[in-house]
PDB file of N, CA and C in Angstrom:
ATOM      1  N   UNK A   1      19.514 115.204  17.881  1.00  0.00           N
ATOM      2  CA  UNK A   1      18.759 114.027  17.506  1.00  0.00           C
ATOM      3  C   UNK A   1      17.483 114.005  18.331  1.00  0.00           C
ATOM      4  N   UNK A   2      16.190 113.839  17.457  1.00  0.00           N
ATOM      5  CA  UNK A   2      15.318 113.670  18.233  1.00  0.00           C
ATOM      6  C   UNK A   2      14.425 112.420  18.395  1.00  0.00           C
ATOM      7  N   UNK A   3      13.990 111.719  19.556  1.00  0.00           N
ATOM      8  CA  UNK A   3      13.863 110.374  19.516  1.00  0.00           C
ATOM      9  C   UNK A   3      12.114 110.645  19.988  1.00  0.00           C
ATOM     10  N   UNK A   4      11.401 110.014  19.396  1.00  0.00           N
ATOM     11  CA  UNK A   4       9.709 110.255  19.977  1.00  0.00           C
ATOM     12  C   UNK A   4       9.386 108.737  19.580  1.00  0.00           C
ATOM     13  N   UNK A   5       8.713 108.678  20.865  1.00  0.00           N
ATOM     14  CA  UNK A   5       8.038 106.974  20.772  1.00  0.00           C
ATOM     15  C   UNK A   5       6.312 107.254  20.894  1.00  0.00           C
ATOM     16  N   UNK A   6       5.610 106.780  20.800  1.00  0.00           N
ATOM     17  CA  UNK A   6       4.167 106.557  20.828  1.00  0.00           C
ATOM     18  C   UNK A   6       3.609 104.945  21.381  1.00  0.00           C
ATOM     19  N   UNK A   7       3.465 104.975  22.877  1.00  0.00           N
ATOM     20  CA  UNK A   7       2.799 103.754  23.626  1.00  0.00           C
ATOM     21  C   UNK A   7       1.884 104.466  24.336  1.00  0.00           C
ATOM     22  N   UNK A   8       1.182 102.603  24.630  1.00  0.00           N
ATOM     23  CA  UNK A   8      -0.099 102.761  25.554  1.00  0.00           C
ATOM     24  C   UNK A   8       0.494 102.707  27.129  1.00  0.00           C
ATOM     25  N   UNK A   9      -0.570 103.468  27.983  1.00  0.00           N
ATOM     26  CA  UNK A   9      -0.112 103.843  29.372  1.00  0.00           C
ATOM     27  C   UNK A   9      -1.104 103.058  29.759  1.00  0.00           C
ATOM     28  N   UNK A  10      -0.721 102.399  31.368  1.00  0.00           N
ATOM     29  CA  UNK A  10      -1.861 102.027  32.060  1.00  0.00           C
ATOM     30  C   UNK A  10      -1.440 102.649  33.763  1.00  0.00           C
ATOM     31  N   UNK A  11      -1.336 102.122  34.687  1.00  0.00           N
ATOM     32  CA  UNK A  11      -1.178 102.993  36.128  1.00  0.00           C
ATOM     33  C   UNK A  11      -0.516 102.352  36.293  1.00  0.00           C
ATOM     34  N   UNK A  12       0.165 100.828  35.890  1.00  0.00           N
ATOM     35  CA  UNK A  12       1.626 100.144  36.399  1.00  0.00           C
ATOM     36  C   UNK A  12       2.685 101.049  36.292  1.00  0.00           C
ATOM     37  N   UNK A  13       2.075 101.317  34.907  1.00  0.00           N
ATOM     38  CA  UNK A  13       3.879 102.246  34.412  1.00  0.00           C
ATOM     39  C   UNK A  13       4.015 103.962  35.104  1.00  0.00           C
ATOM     40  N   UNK A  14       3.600 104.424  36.257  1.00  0.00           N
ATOM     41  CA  UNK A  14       3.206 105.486  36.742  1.00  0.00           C
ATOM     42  C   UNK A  14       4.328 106.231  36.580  1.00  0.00           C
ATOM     43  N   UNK A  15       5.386 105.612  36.779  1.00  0.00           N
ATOM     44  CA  UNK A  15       6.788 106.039  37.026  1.00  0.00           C
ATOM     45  C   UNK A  15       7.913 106.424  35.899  1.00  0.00           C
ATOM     46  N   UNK A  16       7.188 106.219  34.655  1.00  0.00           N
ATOM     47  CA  UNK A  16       7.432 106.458  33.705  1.00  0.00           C
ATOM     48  C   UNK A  16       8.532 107.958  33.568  1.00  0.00           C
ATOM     49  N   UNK A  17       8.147 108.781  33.934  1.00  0.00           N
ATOM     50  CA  UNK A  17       9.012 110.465  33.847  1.00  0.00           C
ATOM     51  C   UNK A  17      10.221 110.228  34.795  1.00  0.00           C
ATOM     52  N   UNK A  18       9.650 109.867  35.841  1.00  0.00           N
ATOM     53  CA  UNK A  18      10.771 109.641  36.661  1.00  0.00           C
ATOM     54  C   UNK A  18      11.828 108.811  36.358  1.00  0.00           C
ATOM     55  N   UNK A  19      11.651 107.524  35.948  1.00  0.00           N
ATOM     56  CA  UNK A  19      12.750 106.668  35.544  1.00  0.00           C
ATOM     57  C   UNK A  19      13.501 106.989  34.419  1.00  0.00           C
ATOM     58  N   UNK A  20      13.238 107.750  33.497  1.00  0.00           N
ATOM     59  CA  UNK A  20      13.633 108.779  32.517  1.00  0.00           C
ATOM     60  C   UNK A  20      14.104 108.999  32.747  1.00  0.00           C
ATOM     61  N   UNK A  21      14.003 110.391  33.256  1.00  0.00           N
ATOM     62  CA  UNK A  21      14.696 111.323  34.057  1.00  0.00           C
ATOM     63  C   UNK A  21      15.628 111.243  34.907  1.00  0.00           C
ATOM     64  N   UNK A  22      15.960 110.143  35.736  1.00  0.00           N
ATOM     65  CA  UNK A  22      17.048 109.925  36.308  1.00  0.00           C
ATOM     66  C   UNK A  22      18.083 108.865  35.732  1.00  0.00           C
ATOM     67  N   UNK A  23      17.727 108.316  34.662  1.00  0.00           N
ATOM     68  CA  UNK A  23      18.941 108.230  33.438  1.00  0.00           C
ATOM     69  C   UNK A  23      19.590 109.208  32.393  1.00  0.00           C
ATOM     70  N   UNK A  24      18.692 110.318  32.461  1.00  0.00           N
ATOM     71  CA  UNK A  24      19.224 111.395  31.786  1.00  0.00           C
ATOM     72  C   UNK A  24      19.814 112.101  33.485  1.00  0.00           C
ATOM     73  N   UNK A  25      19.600 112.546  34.064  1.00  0.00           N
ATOM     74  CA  UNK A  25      20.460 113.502  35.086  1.00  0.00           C
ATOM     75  C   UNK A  25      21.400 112.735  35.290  1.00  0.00           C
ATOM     76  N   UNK A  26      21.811 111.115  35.237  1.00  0.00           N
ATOM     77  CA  UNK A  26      22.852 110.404  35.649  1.00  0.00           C
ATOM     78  C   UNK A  26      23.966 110.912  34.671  1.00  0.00           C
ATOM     79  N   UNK A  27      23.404 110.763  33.450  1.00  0.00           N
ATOM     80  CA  UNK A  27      24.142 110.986  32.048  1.00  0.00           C
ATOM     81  C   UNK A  27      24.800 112.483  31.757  1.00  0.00           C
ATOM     82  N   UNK A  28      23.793 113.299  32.108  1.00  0.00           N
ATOM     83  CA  UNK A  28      23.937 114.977  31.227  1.00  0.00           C
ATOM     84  C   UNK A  28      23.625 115.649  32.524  1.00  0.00           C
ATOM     85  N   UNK A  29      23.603 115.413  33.844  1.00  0.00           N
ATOM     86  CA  UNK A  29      23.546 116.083  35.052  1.00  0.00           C
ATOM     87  C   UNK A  29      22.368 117.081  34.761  1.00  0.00           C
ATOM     88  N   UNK A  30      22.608 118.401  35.360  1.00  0.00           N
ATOM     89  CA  UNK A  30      21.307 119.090  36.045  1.00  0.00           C
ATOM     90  C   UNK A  30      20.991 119.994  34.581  1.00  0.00           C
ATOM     91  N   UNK A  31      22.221 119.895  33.644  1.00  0.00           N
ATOM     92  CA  UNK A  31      21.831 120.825  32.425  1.00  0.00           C
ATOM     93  C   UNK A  31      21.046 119.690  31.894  1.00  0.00           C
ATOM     94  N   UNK A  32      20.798 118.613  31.637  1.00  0.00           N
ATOM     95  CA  UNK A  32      19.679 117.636  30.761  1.00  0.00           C
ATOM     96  C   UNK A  32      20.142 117.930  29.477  1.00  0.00           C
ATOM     97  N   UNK A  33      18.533 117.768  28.653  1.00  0.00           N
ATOM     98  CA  UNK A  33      18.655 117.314  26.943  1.00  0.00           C
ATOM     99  C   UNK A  33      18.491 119.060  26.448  1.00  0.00           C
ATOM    100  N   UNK A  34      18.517 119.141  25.542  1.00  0.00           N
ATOM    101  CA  UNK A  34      18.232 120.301  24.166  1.00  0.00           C
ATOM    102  C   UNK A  34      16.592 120.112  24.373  1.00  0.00           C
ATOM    103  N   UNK A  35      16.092 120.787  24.501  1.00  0.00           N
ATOM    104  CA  UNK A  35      14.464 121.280  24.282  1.00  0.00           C
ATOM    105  C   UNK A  35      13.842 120.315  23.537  1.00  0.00           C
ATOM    106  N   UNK A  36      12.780 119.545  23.776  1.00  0.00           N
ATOM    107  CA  UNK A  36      11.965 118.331  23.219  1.00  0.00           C
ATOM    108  C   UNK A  36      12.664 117.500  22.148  1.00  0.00           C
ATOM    109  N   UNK A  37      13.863 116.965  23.244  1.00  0.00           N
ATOM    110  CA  UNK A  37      14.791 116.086  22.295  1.00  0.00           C
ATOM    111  C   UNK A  37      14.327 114.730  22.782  1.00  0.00           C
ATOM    112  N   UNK A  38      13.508 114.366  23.577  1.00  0.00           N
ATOM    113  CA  UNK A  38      12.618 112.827  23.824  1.00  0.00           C
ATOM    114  C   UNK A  38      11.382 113.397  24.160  1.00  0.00           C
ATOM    115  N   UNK A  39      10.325 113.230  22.933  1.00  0.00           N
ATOM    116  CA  UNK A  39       9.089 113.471  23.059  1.00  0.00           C
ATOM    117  C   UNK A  39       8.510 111.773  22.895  1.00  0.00           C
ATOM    118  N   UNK A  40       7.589 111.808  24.090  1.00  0.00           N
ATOM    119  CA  UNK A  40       6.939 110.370  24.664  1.00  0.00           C
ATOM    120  C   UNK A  40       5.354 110.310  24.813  1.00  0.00           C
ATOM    121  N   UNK A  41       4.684 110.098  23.424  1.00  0.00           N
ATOM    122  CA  UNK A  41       3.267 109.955  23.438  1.00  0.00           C
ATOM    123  C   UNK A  41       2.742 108.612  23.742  1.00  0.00           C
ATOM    124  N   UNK A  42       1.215 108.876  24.985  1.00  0.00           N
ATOM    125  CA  UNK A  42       0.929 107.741  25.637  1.00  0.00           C
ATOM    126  C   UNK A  42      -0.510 108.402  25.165  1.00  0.00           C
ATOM    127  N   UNK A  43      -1.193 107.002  25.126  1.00  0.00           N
ATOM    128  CA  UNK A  43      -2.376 107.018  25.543  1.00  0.00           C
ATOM    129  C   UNK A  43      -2.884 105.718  26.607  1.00  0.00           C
ATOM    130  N   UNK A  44      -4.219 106.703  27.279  1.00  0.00           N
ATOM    131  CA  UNK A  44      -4.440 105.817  28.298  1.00  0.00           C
ATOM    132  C   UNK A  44      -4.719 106.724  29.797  1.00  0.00           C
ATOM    133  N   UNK A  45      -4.389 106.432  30.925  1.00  0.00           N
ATOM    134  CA  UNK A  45      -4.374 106.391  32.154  1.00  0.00           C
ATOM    135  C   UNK A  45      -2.676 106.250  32.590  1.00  0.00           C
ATOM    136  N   UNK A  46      -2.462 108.057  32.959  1.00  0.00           N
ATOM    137  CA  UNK A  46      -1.446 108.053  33.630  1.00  0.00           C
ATOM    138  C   UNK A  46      -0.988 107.800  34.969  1.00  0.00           C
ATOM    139  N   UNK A  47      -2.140 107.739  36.075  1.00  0.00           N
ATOM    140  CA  UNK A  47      -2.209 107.190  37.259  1.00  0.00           C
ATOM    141  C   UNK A  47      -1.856 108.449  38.028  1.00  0.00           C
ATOM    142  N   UNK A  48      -0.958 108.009  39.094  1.00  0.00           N
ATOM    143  CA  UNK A  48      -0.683 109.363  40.129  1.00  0.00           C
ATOM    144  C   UNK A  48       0.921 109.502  39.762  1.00  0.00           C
ATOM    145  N   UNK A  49       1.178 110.763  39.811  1.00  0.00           N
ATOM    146  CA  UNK A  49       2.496 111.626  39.757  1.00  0.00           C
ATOM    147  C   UNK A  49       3.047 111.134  38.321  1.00  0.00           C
ATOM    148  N   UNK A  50       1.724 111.306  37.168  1.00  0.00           N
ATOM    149  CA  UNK A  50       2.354 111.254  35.674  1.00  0.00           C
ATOM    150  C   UNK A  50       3.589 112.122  35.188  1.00  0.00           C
ATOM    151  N   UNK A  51       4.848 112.197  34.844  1.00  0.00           N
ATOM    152  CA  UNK A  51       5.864 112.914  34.798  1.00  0.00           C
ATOM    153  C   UNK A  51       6.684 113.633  35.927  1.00  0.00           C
ATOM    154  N   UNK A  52       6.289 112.662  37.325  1.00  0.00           N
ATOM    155  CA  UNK A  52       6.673 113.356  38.008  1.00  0.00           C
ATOM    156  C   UNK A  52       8.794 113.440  38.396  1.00  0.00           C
ATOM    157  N   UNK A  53       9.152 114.274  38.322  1.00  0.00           N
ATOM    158  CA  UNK A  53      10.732 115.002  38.290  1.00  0.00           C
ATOM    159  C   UNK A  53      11.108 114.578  36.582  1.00  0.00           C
ATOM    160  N   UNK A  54      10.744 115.319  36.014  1.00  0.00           N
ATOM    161  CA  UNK A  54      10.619 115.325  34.567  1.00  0.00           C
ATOM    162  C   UNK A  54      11.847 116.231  34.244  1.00  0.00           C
ATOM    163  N   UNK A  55      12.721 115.728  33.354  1.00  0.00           N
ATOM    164  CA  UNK A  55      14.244 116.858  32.985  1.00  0.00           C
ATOM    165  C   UNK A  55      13.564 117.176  31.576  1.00  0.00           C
ATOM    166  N   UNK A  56      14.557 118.508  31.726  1.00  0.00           N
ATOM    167  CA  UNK A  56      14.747 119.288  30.928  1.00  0.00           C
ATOM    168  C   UNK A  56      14.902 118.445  29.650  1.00  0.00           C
ATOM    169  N   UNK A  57      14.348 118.712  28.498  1.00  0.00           N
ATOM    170  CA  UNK A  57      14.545 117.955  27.539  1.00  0.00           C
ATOM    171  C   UNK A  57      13.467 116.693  26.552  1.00  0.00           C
ATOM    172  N   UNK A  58      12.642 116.523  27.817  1.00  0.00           N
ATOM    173  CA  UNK A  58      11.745 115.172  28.074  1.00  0.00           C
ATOM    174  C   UNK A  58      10.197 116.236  28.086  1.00  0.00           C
ATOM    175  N   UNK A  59       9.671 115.839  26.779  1.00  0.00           N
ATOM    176  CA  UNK A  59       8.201 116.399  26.840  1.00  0.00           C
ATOM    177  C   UNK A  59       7.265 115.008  26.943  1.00  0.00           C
ATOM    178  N   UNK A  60       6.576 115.061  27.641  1.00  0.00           N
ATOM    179  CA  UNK A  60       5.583 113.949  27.233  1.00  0.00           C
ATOM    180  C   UNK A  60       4.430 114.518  26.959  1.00  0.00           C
ATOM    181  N   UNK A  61       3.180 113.382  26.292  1.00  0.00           N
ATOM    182  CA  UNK A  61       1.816 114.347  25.843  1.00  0.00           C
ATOM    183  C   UNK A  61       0.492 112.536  26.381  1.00  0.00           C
ATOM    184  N   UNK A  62       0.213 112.922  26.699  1.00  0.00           N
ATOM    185  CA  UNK A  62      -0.834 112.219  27.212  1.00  0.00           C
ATOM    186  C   UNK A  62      -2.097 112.428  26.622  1.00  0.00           C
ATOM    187  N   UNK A  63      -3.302 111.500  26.089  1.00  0.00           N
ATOM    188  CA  UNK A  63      -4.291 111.422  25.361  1.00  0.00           C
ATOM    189  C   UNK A  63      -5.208 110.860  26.290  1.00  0.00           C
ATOM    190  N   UNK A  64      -5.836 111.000  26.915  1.00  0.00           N
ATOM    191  CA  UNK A  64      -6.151 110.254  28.271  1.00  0.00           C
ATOM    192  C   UNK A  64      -6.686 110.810  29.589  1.00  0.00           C
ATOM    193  N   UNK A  65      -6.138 110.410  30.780  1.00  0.00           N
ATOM    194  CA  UNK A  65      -6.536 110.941  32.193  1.00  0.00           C
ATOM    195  C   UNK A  65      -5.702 110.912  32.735  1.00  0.00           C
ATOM    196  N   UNK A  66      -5.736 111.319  34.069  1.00  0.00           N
ATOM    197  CA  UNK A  66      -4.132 110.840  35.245  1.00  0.00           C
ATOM    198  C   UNK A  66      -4.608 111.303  36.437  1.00  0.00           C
ATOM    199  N   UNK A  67      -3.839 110.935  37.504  1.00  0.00           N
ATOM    200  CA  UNK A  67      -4.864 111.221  38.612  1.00  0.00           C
ATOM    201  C   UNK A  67      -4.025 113.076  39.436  1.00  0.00           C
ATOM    202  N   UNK A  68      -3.916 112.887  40.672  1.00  0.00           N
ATOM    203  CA  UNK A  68      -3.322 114.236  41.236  1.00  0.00           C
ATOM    204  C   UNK A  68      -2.160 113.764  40.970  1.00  0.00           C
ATOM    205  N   UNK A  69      -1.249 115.231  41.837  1.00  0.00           N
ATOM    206  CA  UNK A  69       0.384 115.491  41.470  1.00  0.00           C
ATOM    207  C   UNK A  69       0.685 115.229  39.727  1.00  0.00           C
ATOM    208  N   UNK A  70       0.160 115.682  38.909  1.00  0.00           N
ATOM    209  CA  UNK A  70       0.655 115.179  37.733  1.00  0.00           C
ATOM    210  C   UNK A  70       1.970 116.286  37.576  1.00  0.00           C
ATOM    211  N   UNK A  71       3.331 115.635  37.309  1.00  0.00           N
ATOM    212  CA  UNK A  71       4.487 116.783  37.013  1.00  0.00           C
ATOM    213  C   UNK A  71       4.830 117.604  38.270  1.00  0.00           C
ATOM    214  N   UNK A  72       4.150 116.282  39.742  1.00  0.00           N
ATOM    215  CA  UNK A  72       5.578 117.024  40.480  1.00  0.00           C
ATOM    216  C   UNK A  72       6.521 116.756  40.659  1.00  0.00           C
ATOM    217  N   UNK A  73       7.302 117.913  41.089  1.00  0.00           N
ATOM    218  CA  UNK A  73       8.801 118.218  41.100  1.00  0.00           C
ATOM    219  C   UNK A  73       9.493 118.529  39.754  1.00  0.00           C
ATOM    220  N   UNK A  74       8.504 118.899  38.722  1.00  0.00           N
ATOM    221  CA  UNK A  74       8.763 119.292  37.846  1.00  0.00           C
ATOM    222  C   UNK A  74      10.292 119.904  37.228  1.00  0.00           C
ATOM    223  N   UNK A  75      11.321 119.273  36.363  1.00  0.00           N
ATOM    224  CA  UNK A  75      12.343 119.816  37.008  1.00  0.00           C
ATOM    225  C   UNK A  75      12.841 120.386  35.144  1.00  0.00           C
ATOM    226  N   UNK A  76      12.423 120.905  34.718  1.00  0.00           N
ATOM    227  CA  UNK A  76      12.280 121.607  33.571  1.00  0.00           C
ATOM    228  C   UNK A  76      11.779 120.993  32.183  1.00  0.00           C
ATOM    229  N   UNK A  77      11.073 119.472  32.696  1.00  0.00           N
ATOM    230  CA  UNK A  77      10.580 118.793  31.183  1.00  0.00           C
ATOM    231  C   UNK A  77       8.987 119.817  31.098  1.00  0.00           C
ATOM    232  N   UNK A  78       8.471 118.792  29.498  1.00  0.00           N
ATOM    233  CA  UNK A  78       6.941 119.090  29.665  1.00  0.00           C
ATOM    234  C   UNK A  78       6.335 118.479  29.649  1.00  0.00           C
ATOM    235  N   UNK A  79       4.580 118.608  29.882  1.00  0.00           N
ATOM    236  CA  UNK A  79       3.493 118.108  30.122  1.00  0.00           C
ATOM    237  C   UNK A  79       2.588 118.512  29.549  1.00  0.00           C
ATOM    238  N   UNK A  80       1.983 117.634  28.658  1.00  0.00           N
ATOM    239  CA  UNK A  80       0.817 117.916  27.868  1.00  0.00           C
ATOM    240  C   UNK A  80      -0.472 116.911  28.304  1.00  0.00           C
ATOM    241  N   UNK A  81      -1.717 117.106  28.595  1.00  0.00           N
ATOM    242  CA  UNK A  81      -2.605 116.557  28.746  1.00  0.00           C
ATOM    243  C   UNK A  81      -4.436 116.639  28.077  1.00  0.00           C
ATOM    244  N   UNK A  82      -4.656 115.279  27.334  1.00  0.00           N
ATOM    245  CA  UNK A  82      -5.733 115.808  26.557  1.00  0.00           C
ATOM    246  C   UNK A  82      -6.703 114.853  26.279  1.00  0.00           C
TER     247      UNK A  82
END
């Protein structure tokens, strides 16, 4: 099943990958999701550490800017930026 949402980002929500991501590792541990099984389009301003500890499974795509560290600790999601 694949679930894709499309919202606006501003720098409150910075934490966005991360809080993800550690409801999926709670759930499906260190193996995560099936390959871009939650794709998460933002536009806007991702702020600092956009996707940062991103699982496996979790692509996001950004239309926009973001500041440094974007996708660290990268922990097998993706990152698109444009």
């Amino acid at each position: 099943v694949e679930i894709v949402y499309d919202v606006p980002l501003s720098n409150r929500n910075r934490t966005v990958g991360a809080t993800l991501s550690n409801a999926i590792a709670r759930k499906y541990g260190d193996d995560g999701l099936p390959e871009n099984a939650i794709q998460v389009q933002f536009t806007g301003y991702g702020g600092q550490s956009f996707g940062c500890c991103l699982s496996k499974g979790v692509c996001l795509t950004l239309e926009g800017d973001s500041n440094d560290y974007v996708g660290k600790i990268l922990s097998g999601g993706t990152i698109a930026i444009y």
